[in-house]
C-alpha atoms as a PDB file:
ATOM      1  CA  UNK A   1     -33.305 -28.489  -4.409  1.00  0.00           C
ATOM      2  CA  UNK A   2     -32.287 -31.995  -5.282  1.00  0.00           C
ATOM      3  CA  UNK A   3     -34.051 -34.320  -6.777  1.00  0.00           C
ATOM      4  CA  UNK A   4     -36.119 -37.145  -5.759  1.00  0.00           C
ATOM      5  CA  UNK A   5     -37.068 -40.907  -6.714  1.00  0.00           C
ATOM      6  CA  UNK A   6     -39.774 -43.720  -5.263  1.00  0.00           C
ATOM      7  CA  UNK A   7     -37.787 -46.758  -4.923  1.00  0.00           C
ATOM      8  CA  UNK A   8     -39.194 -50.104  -3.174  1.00  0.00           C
ATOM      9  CA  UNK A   9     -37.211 -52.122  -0.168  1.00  0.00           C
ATOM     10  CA  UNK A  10     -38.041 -55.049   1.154  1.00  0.00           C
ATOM     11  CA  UNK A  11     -38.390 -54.229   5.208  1.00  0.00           C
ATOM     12  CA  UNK A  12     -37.102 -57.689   6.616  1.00  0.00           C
ATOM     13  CA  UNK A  13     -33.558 -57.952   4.290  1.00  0.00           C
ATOM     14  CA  UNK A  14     -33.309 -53.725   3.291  1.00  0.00           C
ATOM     15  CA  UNK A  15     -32.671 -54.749  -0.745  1.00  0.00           C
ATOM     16  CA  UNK A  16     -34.343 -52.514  -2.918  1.00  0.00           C
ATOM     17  CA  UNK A  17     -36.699 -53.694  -5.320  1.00  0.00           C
ATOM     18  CA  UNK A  18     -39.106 -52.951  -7.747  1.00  0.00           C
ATOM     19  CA  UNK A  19     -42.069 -50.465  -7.041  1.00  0.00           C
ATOM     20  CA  UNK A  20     -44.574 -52.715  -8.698  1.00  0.00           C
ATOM     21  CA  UNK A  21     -43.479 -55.822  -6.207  1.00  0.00           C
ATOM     22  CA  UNK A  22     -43.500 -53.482  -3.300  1.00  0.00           C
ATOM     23  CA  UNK A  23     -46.973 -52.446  -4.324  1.00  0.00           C
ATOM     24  CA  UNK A  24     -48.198 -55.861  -4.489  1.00  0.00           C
ATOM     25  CA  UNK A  25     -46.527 -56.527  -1.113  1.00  0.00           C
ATOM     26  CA  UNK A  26     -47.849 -53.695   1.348  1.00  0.00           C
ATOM     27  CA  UNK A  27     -46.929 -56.182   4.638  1.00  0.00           C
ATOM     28  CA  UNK A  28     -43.294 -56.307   4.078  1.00  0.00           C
ATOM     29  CA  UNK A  29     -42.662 -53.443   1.910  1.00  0.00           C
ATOM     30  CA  UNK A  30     -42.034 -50.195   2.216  1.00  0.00           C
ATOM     31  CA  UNK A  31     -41.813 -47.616  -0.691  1.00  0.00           C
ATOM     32  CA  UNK A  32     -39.206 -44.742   0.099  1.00  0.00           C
ATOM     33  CA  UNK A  33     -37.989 -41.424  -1.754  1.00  0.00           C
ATOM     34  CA  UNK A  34     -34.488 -40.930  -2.202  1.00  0.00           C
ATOM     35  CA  UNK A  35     -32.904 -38.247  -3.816  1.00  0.00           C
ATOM     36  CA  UNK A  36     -30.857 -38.950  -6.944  1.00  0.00           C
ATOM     37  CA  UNK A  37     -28.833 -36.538  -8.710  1.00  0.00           C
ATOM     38  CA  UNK A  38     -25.312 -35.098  -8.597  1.00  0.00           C
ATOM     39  CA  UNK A  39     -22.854 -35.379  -5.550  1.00  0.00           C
ATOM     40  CA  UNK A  40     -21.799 -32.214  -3.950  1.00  0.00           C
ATOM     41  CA  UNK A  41     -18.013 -31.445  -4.480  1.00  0.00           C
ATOM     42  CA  UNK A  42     -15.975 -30.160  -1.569  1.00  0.00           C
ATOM     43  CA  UNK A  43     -13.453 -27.599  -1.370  1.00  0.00           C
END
């Protein structure tokens, strides 16, 4: 299972920022998981 991370985006230009902004922002922010870790390798 990989693993995951809260990250902030603004929802009108899609740049992340930080989660404390996006908190203080609820209108035109979103707060999203994404999931961090190691690529997969393929064969």
């Amino acid at each position: 299972m990989s693993k995951t991370s809260e990250r902030g985006r603004d929802a009108k230009t899609g740049q992340f920022i930080p989660i404390k902004e996006a908190e203080k922002r609820p209108s035109t922010t979103v707060v999203e998981k994404i999931k961090v870790g190691p690529v997969k390798k393929r064969s």
